[in-house]
C-alpha atoms as a PDB file:
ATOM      1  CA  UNK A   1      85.529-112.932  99.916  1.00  0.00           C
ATOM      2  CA  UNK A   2      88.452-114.508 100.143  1.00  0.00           C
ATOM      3  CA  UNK A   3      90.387-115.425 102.872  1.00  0.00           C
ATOM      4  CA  UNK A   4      93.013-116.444 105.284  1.00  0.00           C
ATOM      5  CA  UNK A   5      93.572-116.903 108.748  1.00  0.00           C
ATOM      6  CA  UNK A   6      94.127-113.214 109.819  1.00  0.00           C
ATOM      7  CA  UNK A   7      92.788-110.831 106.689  1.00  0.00           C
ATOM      8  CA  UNK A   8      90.456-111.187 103.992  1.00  0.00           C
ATOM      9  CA  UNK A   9      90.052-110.025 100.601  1.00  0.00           C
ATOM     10  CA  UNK A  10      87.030-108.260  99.442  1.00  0.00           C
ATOM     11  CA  UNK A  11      84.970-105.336  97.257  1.00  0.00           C
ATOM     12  CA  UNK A  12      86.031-101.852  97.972  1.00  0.00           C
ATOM     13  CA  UNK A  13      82.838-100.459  99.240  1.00  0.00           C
ATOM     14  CA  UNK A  14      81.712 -96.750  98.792  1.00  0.00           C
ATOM     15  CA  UNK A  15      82.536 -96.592 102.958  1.00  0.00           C
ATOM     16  CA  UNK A  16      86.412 -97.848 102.833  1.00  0.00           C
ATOM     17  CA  UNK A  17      87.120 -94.770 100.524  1.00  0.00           C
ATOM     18  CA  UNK A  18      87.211 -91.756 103.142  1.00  0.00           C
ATOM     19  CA  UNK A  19      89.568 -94.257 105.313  1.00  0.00           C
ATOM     20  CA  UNK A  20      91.820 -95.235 102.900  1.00  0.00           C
ATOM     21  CA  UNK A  21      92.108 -92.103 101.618  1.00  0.00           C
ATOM     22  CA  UNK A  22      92.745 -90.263 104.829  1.00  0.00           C
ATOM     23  CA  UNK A  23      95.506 -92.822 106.295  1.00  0.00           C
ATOM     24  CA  UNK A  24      97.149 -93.511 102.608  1.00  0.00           C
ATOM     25  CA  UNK A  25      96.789 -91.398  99.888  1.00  0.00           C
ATOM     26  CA  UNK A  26      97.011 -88.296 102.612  1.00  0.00           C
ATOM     27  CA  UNK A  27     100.425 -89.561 104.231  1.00  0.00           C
ATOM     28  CA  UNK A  28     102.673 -87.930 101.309  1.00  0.00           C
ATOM     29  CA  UNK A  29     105.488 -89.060 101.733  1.00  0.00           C
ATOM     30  CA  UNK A  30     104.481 -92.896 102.277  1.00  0.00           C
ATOM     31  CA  UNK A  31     102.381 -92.483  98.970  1.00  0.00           C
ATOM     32  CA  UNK A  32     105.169 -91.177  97.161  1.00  0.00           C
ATOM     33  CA  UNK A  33     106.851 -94.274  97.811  1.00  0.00           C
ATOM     34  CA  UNK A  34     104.049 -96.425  97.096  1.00  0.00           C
ATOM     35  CA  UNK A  35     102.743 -94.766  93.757  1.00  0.00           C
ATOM     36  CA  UNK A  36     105.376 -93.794  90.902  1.00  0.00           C
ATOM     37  CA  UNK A  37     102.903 -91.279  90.098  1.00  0.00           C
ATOM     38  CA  UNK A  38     103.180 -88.118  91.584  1.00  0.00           C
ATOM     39  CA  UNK A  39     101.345 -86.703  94.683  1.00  0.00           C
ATOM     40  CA  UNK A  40      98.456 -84.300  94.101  1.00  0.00           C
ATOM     41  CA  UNK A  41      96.322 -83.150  96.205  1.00  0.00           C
ATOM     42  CA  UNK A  42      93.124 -85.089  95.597  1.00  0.00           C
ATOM     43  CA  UNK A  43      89.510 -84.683  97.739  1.00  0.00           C
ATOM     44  CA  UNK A  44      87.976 -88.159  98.223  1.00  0.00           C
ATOM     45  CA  UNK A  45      84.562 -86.798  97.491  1.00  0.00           C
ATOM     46  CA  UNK A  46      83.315 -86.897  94.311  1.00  0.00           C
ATOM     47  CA  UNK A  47      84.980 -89.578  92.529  1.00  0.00           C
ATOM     48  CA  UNK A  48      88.301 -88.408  92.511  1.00  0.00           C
ATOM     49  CA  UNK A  49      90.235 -90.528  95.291  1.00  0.00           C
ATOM     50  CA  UNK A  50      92.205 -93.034  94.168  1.00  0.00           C
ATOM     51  CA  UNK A  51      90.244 -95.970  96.372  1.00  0.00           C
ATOM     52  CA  UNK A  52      87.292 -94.906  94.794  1.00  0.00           C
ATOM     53  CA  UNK A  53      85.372 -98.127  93.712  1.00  0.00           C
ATOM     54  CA  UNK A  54      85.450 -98.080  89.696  1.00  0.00           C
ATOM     55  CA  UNK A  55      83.511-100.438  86.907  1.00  0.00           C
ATOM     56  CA  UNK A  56      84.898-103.628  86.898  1.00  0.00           C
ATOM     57  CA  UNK A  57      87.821-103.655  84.446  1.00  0.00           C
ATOM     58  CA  UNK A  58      90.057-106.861  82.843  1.00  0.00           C
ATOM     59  CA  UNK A  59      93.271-105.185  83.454  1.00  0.00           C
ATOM     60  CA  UNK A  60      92.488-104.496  87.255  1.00  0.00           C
ATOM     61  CA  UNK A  61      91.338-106.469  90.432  1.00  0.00           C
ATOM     62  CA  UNK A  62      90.773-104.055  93.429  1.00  0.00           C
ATOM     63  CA  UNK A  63      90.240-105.463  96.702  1.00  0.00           C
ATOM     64  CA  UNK A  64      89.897-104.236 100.317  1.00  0.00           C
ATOM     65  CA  UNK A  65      91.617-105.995 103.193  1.00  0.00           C
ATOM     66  CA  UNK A  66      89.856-106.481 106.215  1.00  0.00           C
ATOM     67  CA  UNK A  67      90.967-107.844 109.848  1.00  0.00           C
ATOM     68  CA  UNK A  68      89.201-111.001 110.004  1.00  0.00           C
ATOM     69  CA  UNK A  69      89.417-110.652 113.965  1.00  0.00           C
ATOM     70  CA  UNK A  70      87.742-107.737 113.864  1.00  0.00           C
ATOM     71  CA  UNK A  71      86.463-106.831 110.777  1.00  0.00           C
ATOM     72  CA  UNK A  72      88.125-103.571 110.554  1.00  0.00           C
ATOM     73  CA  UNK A  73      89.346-102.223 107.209  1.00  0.00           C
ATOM     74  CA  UNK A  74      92.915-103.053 107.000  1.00  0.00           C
ATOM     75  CA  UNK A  75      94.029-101.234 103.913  1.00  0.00           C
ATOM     76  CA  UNK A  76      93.836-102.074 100.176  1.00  0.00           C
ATOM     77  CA  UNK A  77      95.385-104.769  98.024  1.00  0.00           C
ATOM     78  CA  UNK A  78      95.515-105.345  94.095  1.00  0.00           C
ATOM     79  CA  UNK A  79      96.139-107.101  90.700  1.00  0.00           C
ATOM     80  CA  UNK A  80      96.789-104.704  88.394  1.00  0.00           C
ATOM     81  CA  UNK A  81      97.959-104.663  84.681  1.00  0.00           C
ATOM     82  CA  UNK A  82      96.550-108.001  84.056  1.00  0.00           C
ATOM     83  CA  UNK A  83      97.573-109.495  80.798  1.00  0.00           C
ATOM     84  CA  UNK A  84      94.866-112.470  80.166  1.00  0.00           C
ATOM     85  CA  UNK A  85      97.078-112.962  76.618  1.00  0.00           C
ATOM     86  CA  UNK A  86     100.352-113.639  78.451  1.00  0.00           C
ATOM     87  CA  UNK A  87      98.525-114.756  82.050  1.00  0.00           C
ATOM     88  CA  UNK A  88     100.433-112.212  84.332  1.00  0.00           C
ATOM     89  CA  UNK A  89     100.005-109.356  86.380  1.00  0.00           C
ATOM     90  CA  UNK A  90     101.456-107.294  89.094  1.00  0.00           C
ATOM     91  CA  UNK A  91     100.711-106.854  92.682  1.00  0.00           C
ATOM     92  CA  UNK A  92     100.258-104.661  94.914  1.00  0.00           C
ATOM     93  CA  UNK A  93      99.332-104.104  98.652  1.00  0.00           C
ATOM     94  CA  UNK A  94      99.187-100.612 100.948  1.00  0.00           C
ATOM     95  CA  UNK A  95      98.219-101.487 104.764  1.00  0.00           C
ATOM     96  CA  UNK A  96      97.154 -98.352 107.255  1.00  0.00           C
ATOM     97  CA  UNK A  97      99.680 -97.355 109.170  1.00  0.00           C
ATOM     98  CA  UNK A  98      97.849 -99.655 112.398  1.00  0.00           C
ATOM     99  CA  UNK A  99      97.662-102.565 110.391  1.00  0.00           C
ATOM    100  CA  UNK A 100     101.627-103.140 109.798  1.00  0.00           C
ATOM    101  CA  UNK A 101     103.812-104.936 111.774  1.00  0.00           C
ATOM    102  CA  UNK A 102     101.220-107.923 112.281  1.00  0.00           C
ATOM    103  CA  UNK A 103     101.656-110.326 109.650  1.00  0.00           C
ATOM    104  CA  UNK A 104      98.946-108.810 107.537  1.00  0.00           C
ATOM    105  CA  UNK A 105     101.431-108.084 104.357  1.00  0.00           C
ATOM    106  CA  UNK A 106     102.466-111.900 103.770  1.00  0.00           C
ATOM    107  CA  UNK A 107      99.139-113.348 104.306  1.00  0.00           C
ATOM    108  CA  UNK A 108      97.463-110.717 101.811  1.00  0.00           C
ATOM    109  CA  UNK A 109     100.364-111.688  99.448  1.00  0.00           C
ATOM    110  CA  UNK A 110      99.035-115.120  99.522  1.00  0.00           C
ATOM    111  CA  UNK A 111      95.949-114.216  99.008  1.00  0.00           C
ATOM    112  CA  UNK A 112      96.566-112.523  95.704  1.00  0.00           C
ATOM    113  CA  UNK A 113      98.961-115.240  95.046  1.00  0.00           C
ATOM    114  CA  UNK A 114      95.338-117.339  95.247  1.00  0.00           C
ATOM    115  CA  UNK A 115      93.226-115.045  93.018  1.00  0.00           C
ATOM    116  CA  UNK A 116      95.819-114.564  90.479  1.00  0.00           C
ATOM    117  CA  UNK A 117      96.872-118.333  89.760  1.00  0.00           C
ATOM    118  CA  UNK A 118      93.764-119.915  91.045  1.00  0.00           C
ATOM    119  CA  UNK A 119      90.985-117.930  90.163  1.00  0.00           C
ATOM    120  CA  UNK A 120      92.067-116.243  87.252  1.00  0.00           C
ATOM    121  CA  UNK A 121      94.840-118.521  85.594  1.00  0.00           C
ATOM    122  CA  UNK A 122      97.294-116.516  85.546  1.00  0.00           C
ATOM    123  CA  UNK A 123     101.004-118.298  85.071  1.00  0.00           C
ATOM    124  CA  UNK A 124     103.306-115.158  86.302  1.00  0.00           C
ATOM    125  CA  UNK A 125     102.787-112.714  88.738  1.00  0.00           C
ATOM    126  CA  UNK A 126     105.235-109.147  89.616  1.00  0.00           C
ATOM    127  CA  UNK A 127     106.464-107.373  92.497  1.00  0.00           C
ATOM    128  CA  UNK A 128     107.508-104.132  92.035  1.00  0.00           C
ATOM    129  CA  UNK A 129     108.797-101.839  94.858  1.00  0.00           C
ATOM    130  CA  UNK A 130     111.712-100.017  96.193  1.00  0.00           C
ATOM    131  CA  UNK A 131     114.642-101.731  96.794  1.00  0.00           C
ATOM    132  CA  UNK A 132     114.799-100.502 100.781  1.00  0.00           C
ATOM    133  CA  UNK A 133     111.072-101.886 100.904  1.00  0.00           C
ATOM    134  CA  UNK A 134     112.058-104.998 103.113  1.00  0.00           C
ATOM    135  CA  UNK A 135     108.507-105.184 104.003  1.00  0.00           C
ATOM    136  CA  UNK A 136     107.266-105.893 100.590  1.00  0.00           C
ATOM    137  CA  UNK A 137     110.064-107.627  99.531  1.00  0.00           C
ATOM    138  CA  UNK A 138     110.181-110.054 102.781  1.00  0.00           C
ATOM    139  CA  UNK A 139     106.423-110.740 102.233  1.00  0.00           C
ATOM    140  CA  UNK A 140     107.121-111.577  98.185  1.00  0.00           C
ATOM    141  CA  UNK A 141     110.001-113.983  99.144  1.00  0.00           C
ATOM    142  CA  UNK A 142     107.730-116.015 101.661  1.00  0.00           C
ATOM    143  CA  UNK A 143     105.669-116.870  98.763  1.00  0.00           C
ATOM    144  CA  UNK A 144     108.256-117.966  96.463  1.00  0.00           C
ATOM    145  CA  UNK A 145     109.381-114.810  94.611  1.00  0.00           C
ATOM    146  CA  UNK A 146     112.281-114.325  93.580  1.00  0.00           C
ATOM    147  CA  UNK A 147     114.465-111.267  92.853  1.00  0.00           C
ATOM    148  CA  UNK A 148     114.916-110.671  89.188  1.00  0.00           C
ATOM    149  CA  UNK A 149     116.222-107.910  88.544  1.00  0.00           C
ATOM    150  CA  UNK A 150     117.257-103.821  90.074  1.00  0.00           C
ATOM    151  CA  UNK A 151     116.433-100.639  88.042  1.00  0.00           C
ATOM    152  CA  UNK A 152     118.966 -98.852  89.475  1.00  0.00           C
ATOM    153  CA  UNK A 153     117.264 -94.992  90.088  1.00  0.00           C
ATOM    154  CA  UNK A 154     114.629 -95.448  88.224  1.00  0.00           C
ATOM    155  CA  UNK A 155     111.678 -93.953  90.575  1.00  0.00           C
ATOM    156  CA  UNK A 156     111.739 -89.846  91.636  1.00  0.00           C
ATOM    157  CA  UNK A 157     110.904 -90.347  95.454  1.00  0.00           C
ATOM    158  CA  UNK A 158     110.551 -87.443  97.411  1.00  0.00           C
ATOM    159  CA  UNK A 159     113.612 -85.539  95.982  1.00  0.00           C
ATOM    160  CA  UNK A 160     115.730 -88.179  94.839  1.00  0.00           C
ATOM    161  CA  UNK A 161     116.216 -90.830  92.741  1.00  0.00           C
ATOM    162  CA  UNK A 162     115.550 -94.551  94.594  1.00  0.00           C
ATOM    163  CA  UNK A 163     116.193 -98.165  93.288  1.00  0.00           C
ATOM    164  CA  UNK A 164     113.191-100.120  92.181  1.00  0.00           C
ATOM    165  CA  UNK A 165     113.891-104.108  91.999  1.00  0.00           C
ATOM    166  CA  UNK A 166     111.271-106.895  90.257  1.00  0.00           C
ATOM    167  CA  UNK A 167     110.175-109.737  91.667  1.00  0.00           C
ATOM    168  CA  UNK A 168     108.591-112.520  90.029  1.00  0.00           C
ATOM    169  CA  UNK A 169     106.494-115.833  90.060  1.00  0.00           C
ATOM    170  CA  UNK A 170     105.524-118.294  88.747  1.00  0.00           C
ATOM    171  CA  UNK A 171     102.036-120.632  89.199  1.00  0.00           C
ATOM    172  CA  UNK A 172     104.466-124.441  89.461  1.00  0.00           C
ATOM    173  CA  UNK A 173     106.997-122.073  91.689  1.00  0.00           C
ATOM    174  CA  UNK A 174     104.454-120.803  94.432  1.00  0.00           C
ATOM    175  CA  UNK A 175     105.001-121.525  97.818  1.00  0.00           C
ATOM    176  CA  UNK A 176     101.094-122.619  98.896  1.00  0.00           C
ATOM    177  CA  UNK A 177     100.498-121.953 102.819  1.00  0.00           C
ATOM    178  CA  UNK A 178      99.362-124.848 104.284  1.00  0.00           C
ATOM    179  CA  UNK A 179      96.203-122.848 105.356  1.00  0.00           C
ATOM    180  CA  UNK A 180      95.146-122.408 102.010  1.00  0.00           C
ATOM    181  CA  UNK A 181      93.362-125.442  99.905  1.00  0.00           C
END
């Protein structure tokens, strides 16, 4: 596991699925704007859920976030398209909806800041989201990203076309909490 002073980073287990799926993949119209694929509907039996826990993969790190307080399942976080050729990868975090607002979303940042350039090596990580996510975005700048560019209505969001902007980092450029050594 890894971890910080409020969350932690770990496994999906076979258990976190029917939550996950129920607070985040089932909220449409917060999926939609989390997910440039479209929303289907999906059952979280049988495999088919999204946050279903999947064979290990070198393009992929999937990790559940858990209240360290409590030990409550906090929501999910990610490395995904991971380029071990070029050393980079994006990121990627969904909290439940009773997780947000508590500091959760910057820590769990830094913690995937950690895996990627620590553990794995990586020398660039990515932020992409919508430009009016000032959650996301707020959490990525406390760590040192920076804003790099806007696709200007590039992603079909519930009826309309939104702004997606990149943000990037780099290993030398990360802003290390003191928390973590």
């Amino acid at each position: 596991m890894i971890l910080g002073p409020l969350t932690g980073l770990r496994a999906r287990l076979p258990e976190d699925v029917p939550v996950l799926h129920g607070e985040l993949y089932e909220d449409v119209a917060t999926r939609s704007r989390a997910d440039s694929r479209p929303w289907r509907p999906l059952s979280p039996a049988g495999g088919h859920s999204p946050y279903e826990p999947s064979a290990p993969a070198e393009d992929a790190a999937l990790f559940s976030v858990v209240d360290r307080a409590t030990g409550e399942l906090a929501g999910e976080a990610l490395l995904w398209g991971i380029d071990t050729h070029n050393r980079c990868a994006h990121l990627g975090i969904s909290l439940r909806p009773g997780c947000r607002g508590r500091g959760f979303g910057a820590e769990v940042v830094q913690l995937l800041c950690h895996y990627g350039f620590t553990v794995r090596g990586l020398q660039r990580l990515q932020v992409d989201t919508l430009a009016d996510n000032t959650a996301m975005t707020g959490a990525a700048r406390r760590a040192g990203f920076v804003l790099e560019g806007t696709l200007r209505g590039s992603a079909w969001v519930s009826g309309a076309f939104a702004d997606e902007v990149i943000l990037g980092l780099r290993a030398a450029e990360w802003n290390r909490p003191d928390w973590q050594d």
